[in-house]
N, C-alpha and C. Protein backbone atom coordinates (compact mmCIF):
# COMPACT_ATOMS: atom_id res chain seq x y z
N UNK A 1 -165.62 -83.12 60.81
CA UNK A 1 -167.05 -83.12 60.55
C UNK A 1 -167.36 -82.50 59.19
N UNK A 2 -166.62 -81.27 58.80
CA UNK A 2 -166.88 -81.11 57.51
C UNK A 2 -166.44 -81.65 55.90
N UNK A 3 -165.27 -82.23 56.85
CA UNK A 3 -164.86 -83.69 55.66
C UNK A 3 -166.16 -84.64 55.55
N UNK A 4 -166.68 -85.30 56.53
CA UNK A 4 -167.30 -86.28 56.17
C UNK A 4 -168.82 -85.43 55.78
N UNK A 5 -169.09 -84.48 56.00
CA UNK A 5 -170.15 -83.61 55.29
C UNK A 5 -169.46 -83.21 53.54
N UNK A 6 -168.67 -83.36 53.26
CA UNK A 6 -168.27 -83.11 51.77
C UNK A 6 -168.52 -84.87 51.35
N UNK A 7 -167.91 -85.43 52.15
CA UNK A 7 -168.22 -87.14 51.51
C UNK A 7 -169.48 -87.39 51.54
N UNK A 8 -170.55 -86.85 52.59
CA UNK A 8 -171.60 -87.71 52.58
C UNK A 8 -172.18 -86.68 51.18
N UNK A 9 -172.03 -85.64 51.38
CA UNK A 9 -173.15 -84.67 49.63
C UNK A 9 -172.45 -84.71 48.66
N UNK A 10 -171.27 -84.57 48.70
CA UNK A 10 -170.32 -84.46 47.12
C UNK A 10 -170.63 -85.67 46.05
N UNK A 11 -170.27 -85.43 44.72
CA UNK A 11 -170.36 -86.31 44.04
C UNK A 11 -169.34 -86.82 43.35
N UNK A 12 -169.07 -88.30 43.27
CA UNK A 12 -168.09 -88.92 42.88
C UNK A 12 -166.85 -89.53 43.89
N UNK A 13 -166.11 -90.75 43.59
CA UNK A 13 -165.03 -91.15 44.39
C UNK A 13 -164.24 -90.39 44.55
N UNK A 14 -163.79 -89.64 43.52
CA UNK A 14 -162.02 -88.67 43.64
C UNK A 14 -162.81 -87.73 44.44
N UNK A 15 -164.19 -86.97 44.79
CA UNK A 15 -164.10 -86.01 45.71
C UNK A 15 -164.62 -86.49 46.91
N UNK A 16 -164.91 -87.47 47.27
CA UNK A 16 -165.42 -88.20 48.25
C UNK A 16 -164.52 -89.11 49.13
N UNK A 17 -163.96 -89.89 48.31
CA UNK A 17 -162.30 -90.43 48.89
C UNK A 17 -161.58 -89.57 49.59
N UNK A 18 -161.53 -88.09 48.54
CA UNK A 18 -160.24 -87.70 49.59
C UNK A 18 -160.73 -87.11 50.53
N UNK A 19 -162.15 -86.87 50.43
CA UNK A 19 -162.62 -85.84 51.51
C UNK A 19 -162.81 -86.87 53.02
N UNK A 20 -162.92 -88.18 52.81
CA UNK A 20 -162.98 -88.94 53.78
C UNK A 20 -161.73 -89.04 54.90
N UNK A 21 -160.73 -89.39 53.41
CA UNK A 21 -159.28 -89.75 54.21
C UNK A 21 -158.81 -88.70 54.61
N UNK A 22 -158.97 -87.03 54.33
CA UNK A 22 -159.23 -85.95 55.00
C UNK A 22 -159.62 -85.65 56.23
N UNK A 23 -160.56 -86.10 56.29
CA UNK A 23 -161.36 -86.25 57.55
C UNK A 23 -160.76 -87.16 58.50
N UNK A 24 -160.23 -88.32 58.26
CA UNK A 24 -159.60 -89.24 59.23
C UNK A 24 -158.04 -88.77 59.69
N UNK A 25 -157.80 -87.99 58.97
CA UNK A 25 -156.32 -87.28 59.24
C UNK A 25 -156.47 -86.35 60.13
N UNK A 26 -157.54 -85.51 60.61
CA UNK A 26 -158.06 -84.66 60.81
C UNK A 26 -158.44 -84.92 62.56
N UNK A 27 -158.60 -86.52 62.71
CA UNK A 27 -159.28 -86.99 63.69
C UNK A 27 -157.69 -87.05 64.05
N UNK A 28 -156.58 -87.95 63.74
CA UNK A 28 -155.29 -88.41 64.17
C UNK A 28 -155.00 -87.33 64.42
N UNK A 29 -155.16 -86.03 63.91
CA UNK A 29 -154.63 -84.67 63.82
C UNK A 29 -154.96 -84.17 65.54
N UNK A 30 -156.28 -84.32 66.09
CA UNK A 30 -156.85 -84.34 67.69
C UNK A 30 -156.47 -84.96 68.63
N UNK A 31 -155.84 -86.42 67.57
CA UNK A 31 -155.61 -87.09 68.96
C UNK A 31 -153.81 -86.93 69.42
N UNK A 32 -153.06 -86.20 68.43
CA UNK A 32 -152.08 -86.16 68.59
C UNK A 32 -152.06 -85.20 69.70
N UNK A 33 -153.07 -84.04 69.14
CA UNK A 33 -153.06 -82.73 70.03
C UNK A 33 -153.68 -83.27 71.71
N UNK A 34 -154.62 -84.00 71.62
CA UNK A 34 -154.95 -84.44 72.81
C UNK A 34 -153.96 -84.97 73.94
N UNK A 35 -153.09 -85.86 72.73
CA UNK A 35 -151.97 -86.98 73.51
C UNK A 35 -150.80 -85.97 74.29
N UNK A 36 -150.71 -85.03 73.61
CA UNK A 36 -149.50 -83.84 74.17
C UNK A 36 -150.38 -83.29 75.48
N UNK A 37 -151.53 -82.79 75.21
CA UNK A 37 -152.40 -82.50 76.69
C UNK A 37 -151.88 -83.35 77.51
N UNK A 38 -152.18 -84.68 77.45
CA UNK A 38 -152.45 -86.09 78.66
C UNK A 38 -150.79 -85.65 79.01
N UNK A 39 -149.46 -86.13 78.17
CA UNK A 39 -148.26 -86.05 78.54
C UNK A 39 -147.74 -84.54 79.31
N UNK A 40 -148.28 -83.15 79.32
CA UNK A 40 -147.98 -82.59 79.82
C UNK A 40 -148.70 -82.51 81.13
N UNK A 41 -149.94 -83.36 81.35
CA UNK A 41 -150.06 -83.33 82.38
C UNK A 41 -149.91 -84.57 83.35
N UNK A 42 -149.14 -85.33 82.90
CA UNK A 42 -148.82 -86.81 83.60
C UNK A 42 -149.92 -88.13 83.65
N UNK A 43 -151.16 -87.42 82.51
CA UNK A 43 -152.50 -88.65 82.13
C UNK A 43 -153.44 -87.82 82.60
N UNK A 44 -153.97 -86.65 82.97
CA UNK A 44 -154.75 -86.12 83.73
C UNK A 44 -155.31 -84.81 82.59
N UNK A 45 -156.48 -84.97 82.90
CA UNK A 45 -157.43 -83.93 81.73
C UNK A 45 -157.34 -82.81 82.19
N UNK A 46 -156.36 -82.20 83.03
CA UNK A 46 -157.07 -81.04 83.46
C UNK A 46 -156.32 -79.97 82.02
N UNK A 47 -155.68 -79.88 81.26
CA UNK A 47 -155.08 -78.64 80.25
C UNK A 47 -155.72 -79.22 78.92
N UNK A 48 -157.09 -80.42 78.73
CA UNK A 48 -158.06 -80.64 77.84
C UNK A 48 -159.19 -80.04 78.49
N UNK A 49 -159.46 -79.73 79.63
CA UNK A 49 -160.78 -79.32 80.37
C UNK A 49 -160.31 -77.82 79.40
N UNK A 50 -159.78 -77.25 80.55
CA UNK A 50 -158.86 -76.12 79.93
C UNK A 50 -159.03 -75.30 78.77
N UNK A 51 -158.87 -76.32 77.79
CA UNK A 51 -158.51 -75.61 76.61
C UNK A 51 -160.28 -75.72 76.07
N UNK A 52 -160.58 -76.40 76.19
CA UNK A 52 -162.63 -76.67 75.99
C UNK A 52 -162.92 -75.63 76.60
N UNK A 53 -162.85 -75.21 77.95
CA UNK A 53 -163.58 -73.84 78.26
C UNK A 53 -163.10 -72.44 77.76
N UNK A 54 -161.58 -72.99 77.32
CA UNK A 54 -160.79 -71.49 76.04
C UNK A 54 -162.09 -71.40 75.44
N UNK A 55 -162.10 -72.74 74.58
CA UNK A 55 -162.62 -72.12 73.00
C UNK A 55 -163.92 -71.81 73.57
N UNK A 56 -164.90 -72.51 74.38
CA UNK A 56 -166.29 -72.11 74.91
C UNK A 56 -166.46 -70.59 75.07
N UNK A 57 -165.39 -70.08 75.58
CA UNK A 57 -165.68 -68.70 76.47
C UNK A 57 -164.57 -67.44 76.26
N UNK A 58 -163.41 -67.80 76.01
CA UNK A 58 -162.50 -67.02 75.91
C UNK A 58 -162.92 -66.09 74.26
N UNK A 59 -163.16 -64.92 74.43
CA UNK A 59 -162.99 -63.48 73.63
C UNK A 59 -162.16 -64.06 71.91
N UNK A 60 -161.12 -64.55 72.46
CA UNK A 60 -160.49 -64.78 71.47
C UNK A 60 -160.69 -65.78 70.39
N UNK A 61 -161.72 -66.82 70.70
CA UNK A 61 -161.83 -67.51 70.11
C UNK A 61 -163.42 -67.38 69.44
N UNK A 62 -164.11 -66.51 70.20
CA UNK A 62 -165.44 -66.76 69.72
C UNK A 62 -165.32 -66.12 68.25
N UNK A 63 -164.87 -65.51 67.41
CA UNK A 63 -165.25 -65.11 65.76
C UNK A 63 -164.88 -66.53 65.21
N UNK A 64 -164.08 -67.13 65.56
CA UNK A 64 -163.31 -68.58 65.20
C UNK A 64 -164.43 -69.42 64.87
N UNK A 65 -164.58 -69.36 66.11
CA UNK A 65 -166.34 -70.45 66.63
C UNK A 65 -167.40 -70.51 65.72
N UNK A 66 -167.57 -69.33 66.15
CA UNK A 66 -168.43 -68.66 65.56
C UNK A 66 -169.10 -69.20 63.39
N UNK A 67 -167.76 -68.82 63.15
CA UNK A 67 -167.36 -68.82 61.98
C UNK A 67 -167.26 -70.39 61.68
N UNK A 68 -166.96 -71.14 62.20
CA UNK A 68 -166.45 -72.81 62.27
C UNK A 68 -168.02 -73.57 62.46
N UNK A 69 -169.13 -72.73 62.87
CA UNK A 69 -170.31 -73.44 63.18
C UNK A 69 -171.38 -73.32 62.01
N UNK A 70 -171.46 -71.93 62.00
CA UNK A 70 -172.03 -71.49 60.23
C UNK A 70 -171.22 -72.57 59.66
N UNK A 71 -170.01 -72.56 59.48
CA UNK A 71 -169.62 -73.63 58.17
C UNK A 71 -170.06 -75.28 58.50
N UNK A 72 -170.77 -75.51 59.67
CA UNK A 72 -171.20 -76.94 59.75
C UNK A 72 -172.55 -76.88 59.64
N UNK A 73 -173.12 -75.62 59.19
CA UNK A 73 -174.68 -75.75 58.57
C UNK A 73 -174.49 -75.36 57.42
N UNK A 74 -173.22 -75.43 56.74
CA UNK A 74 -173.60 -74.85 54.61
C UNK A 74 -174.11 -75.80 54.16
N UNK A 75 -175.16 -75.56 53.39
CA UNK A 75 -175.64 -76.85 52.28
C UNK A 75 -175.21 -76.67 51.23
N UNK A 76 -174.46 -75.84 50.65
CA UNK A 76 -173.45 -76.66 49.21
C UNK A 76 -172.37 -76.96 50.20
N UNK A 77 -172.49 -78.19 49.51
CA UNK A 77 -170.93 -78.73 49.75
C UNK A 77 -169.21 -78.50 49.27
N UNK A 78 -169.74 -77.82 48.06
CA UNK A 78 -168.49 -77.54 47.65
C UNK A 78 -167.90 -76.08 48.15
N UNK A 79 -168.94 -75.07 48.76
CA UNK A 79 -168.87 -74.07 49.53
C UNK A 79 -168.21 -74.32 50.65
N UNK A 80 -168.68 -75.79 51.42
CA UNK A 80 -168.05 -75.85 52.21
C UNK A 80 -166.39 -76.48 51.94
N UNK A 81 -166.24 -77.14 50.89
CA UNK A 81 -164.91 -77.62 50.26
C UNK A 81 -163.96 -76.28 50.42
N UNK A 82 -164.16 -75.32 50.03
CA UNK A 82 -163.84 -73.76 49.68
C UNK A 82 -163.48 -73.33 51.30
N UNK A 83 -164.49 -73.10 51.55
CA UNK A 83 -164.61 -72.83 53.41
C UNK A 83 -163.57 -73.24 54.10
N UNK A 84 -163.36 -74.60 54.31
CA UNK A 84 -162.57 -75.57 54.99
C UNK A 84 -160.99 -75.75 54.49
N UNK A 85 -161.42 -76.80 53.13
CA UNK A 85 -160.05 -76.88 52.53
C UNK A 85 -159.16 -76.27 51.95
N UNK A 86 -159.94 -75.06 51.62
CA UNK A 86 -159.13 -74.04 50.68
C UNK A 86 -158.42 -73.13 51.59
N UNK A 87 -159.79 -72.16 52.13
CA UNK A 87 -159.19 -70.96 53.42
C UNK A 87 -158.82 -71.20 54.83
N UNK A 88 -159.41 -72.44 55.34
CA UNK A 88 -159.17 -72.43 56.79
C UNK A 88 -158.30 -73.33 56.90
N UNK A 89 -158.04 -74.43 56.24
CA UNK A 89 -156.21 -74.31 56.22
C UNK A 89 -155.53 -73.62 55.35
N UNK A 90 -155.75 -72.89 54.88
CA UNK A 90 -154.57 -72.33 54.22
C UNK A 90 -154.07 -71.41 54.89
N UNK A 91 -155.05 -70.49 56.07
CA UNK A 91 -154.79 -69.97 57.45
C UNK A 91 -154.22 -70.12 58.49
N UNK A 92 -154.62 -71.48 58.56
CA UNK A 92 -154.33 -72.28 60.31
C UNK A 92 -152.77 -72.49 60.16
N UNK A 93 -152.74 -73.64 58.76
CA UNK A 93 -151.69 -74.46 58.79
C UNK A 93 -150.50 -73.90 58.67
N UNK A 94 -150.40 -72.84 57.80
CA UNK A 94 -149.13 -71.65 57.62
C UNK A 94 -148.99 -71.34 58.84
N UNK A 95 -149.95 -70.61 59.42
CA UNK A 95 -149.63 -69.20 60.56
C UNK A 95 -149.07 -70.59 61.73
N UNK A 96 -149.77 -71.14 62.13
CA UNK A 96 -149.83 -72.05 63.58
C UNK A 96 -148.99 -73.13 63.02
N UNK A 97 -148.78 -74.40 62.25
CA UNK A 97 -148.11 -75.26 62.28
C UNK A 97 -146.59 -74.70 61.66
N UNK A 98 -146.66 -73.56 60.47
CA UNK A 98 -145.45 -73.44 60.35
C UNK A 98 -144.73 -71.87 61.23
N UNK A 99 -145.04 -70.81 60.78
CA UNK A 99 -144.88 -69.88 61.17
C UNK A 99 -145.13 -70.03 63.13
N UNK A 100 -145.55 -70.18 63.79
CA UNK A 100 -145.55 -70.60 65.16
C UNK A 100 -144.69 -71.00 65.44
N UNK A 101 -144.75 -72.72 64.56
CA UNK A 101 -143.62 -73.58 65.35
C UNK A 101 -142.13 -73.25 65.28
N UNK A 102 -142.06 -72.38 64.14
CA UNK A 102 -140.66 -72.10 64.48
C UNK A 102 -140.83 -70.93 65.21
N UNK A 103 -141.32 -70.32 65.77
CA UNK A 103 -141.00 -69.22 67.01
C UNK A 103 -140.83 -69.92 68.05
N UNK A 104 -141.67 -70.97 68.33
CA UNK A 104 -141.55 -72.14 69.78
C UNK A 104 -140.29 -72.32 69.47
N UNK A 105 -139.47 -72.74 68.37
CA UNK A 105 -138.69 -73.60 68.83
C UNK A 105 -137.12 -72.32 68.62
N UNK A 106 -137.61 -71.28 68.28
CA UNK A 106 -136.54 -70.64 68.25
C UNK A 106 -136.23 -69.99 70.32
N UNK A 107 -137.42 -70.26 70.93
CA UNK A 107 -137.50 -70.14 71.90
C UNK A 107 -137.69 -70.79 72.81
N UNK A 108 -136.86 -72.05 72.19
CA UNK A 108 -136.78 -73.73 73.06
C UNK A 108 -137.68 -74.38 73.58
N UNK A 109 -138.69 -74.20 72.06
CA UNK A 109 -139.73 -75.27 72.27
C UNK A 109 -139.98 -75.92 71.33
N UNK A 110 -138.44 -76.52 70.62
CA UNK A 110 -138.66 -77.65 69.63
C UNK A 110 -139.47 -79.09 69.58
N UNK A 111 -139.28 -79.09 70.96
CA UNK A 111 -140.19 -80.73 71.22
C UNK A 111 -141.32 -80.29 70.49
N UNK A 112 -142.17 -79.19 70.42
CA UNK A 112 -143.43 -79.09 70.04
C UNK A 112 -143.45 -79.21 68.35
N UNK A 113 -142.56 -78.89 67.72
CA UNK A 113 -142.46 -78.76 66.10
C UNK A 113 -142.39 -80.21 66.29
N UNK A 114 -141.09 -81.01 66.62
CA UNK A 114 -141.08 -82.67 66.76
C UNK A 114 -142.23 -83.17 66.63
N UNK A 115 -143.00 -82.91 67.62
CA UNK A 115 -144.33 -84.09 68.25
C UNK A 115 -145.37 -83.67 67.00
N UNK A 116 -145.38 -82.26 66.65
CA UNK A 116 -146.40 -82.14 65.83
C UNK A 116 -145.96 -81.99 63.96
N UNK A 117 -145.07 -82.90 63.76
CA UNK A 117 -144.30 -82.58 62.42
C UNK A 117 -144.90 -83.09 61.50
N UNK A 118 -146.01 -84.14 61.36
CA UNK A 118 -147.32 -84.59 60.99
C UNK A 118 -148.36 -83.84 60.32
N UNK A 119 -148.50 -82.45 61.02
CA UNK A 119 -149.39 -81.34 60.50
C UNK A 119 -148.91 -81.03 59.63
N UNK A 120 -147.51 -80.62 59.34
CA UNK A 120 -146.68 -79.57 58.49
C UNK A 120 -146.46 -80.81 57.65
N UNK A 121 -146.26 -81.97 57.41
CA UNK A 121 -145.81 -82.70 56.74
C UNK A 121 -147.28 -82.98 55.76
N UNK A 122 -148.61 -83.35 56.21
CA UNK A 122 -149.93 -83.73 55.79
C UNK A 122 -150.24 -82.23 54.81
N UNK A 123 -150.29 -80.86 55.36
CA UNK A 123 -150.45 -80.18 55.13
C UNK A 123 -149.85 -79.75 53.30
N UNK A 124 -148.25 -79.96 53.64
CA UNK A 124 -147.31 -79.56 52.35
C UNK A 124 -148.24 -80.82 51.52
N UNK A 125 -148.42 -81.84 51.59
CA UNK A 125 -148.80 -82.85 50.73
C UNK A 125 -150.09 -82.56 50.41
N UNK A 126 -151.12 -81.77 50.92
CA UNK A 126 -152.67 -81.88 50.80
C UNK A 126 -152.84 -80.43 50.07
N UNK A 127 -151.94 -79.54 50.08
CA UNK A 127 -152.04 -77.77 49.08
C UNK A 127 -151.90 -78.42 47.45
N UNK A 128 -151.20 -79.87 47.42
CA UNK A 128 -151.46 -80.07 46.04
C UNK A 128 -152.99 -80.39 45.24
N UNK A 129 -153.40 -80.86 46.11
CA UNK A 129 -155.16 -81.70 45.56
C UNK A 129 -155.56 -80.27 46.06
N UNK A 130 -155.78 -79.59 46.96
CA UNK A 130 -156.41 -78.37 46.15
C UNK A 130 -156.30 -77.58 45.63
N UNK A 131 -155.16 -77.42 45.10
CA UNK A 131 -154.43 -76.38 44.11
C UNK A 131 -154.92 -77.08 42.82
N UNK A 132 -155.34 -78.37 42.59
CA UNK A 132 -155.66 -78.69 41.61
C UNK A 132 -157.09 -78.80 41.33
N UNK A 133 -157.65 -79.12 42.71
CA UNK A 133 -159.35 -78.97 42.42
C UNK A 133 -159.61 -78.05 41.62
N UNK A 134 -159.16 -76.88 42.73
CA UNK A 134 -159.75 -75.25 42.18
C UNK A 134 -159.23 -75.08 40.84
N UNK A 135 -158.11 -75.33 40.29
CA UNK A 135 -157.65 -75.07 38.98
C UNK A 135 -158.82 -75.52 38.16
N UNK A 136 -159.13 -76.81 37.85
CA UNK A 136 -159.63 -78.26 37.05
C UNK A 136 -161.04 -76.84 37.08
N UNK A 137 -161.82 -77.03 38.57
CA UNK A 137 -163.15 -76.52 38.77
C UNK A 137 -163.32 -75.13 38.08
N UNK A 138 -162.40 -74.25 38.15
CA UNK A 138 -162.68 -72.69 37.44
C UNK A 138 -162.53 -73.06 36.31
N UNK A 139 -161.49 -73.79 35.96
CA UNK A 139 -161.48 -73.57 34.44
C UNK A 139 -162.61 -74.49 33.57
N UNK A 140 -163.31 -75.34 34.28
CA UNK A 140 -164.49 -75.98 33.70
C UNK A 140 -165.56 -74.74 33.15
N UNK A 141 -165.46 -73.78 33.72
CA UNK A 141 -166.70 -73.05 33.22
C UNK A 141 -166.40 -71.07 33.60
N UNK A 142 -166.68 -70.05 33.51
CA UNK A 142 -166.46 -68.95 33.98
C UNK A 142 -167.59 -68.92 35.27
N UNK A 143 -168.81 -69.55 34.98
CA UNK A 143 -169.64 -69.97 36.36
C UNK A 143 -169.06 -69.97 36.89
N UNK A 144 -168.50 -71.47 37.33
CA UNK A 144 -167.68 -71.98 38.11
C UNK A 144 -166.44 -71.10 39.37
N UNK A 145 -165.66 -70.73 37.75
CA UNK A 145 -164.54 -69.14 37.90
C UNK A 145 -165.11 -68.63 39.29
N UNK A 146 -166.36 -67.85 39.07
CA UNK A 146 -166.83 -66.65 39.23
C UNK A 146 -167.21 -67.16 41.36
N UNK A 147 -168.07 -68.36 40.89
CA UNK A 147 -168.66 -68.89 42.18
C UNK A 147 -167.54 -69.11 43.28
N UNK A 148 -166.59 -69.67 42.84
CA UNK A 148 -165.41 -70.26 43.66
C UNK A 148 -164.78 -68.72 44.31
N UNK A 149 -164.12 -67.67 42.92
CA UNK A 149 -163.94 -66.82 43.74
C UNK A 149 -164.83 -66.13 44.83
N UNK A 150 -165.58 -65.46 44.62
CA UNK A 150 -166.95 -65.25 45.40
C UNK A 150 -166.82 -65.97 46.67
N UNK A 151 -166.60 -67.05 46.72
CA UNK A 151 -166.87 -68.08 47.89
C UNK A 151 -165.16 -68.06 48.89
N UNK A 152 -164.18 -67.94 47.81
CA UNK A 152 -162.44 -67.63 48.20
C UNK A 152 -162.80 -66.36 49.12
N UNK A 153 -163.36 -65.58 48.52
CA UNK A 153 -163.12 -63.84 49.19
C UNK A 153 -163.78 -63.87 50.22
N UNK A 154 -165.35 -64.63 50.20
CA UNK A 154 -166.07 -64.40 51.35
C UNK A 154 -165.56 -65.10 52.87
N UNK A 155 -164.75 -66.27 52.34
CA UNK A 155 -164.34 -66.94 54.00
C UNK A 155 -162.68 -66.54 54.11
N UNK A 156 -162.10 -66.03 53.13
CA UNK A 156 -161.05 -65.33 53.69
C UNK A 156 -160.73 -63.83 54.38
N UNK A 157 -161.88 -63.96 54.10
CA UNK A 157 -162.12 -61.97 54.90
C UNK A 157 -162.77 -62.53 55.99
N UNK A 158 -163.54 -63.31 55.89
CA UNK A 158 -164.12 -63.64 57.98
C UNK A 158 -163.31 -64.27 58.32
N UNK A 159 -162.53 -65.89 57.63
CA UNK A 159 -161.76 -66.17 58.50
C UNK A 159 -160.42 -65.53 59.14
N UNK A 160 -159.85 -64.83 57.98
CA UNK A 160 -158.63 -64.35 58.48
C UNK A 160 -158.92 -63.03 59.95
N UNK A 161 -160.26 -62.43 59.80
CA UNK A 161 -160.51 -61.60 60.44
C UNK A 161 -160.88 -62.71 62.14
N UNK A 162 -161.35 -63.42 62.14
CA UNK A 162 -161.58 -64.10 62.97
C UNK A 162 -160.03 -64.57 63.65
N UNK A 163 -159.60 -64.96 62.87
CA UNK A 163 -158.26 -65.50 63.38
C UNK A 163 -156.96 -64.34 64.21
N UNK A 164 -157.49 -63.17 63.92
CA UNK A 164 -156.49 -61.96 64.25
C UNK A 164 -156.19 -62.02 65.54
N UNK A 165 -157.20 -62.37 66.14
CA UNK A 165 -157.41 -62.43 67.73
C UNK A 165 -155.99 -63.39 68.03
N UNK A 166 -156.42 -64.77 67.41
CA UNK A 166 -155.48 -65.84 67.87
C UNK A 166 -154.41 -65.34 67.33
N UNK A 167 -153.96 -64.86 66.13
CA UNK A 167 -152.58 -64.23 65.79
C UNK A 167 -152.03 -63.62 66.67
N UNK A 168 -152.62 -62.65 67.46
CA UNK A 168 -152.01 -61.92 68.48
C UNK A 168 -151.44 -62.36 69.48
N UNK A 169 -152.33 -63.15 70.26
CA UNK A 169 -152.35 -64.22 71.27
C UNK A 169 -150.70 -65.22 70.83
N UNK A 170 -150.51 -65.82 69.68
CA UNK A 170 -149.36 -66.69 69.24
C UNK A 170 -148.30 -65.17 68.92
N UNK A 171 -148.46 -64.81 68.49
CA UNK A 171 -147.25 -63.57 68.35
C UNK A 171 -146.99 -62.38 68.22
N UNK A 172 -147.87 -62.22 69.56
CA UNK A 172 -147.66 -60.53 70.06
C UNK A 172 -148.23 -59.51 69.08
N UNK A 173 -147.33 -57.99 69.17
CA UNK A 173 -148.24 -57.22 68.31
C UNK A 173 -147.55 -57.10 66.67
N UNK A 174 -146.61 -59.22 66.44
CA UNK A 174 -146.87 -58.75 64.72
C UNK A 174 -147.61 -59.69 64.77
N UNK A 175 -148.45 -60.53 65.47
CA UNK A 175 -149.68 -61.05 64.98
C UNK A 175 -150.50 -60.85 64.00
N UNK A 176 -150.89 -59.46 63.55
CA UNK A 176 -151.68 -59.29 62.40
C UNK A 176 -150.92 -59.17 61.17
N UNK A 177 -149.77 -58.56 61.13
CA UNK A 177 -148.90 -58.73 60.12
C UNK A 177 -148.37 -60.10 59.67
N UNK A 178 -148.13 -61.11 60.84
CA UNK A 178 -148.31 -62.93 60.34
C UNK A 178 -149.15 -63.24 59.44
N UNK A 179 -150.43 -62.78 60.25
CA UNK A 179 -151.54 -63.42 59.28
C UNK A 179 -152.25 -62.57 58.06
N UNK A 180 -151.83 -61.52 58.20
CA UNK A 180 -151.58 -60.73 56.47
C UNK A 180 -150.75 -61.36 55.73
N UNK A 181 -149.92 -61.47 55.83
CA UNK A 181 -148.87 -62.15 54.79
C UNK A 181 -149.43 -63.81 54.71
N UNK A 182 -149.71 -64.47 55.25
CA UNK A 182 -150.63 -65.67 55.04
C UNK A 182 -151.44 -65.64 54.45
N UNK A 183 -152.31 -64.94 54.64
CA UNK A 183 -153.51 -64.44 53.87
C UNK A 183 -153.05 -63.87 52.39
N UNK A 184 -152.07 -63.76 52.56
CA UNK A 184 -151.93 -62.70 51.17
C UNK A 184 -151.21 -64.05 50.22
N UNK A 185 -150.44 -65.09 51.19
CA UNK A 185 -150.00 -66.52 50.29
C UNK A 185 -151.04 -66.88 50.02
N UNK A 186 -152.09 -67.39 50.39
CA UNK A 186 -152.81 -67.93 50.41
C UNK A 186 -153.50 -67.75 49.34
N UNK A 187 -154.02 -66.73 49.03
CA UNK A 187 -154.64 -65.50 47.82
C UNK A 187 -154.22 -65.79 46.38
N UNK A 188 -152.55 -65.52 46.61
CA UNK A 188 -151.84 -65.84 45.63
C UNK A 188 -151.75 -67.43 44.92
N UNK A 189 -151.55 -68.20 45.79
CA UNK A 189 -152.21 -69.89 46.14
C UNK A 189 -152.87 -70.09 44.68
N UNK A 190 -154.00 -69.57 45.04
CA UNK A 190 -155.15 -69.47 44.34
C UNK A 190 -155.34 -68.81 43.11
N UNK A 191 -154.48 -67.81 43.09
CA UNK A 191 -154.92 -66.77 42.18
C UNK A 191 -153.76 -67.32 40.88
N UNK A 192 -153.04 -68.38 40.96
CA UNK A 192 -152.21 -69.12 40.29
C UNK A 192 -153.39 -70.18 39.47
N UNK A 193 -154.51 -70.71 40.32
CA UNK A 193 -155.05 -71.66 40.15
C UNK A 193 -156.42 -71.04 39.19
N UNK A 194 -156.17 -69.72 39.07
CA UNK A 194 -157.88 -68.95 38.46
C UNK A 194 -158.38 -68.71 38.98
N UNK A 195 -158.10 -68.21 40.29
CA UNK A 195 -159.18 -67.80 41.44
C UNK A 195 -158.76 -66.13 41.67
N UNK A 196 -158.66 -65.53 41.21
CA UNK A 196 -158.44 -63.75 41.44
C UNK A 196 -159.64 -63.32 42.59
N UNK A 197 -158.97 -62.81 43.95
CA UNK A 197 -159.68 -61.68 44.78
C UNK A 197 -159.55 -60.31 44.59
């Protein structure tokens, strides 16, 4: 939803294209996760019911939520570009598709890295277009510079703070130390590109 909210306000094809085909990766990205639900439960919704009343109600997820809903009412769009593409994967996709999956599978749950090797694969390919946005965009102007960081610091301090919960939950009590050091790639990411926190 916030892909196709960057396509429908952004301006131009190169930020509108990718933010689309973004968005449609994003959808395949659900239904993969969905399709593993249906197969672990033999076609039957009950561990999609499940996981809908997690995120509804469960403690752990509400700063997530929370945080994920504000970002589907920003009206700059490129705030939300920042929001989404920059910090909340640069969060998710490290800690949960890479850092996770190899704990699953060091604890014989490789099928799950297998089925979901798509994320980690989309992911390594998609840190290039925004490693280059943000570069191109700061260095257009010190404005620019100034706004982007501003906007880097503000959703990486809620999101990563939001996410601590789920860190814990995926890996015990170095959960927060996972997602420090993510956070702290992530930072660096950026801070390659002209973005200093």
């Amino acid at each position: 939803m916030n892909n196709c909210q960057i396509d429908c306000m952004g301006y131009g094809t190169t930020i509108c294209s990718v933010a689309m085909f973004n968005a449609i990766d994003r959808l395949g990205m659900a239904q993969y996760i969905s399709r593993i639900g249906l197969l672990i439960d033999g076609n039957e919704t009950t561990t999609l019911y499940a996981v809908k009343i997690d995120w509804m109600e469960a403690p752990r997820w509400q700063g997530l939520r929370h945080a994920i809903e504000d970002m589907l009412v920003l009206e700059d769009w490129f705030e939300l570009m920042v929001a989404q593409n920059f910090v909340l994967d640069g969060l998710i996709f490290p800690l949960l598709w890479d850092r996770f999956e190899r704990k699953l599978s060091k604890e014989g749950g490789a099928t799950i890295a297998m089925l979901t090797e798509f994320m980690s694969e989309w992911y390594s390919e998609t840190i290039h277009w925004t490693n280059a946005l943000a570069k191109v965009t700061a260095q257009e102007s010190e404005a620019n510079r100034q706004l982007l960081t501003g906007w880097l610091d503000k959703w990486a301090s809620r999101l990563s703070e939001a996410l601590e919960p789920v860190a814990t939950k995926a890996f015990g009590a170095e959960g927060a130390a996972e997602l420090a050091e993510v956070k702290e790639e992530l930072l660096a990411r950026f801070g390659k590109q002209g973005l200093t926190v």
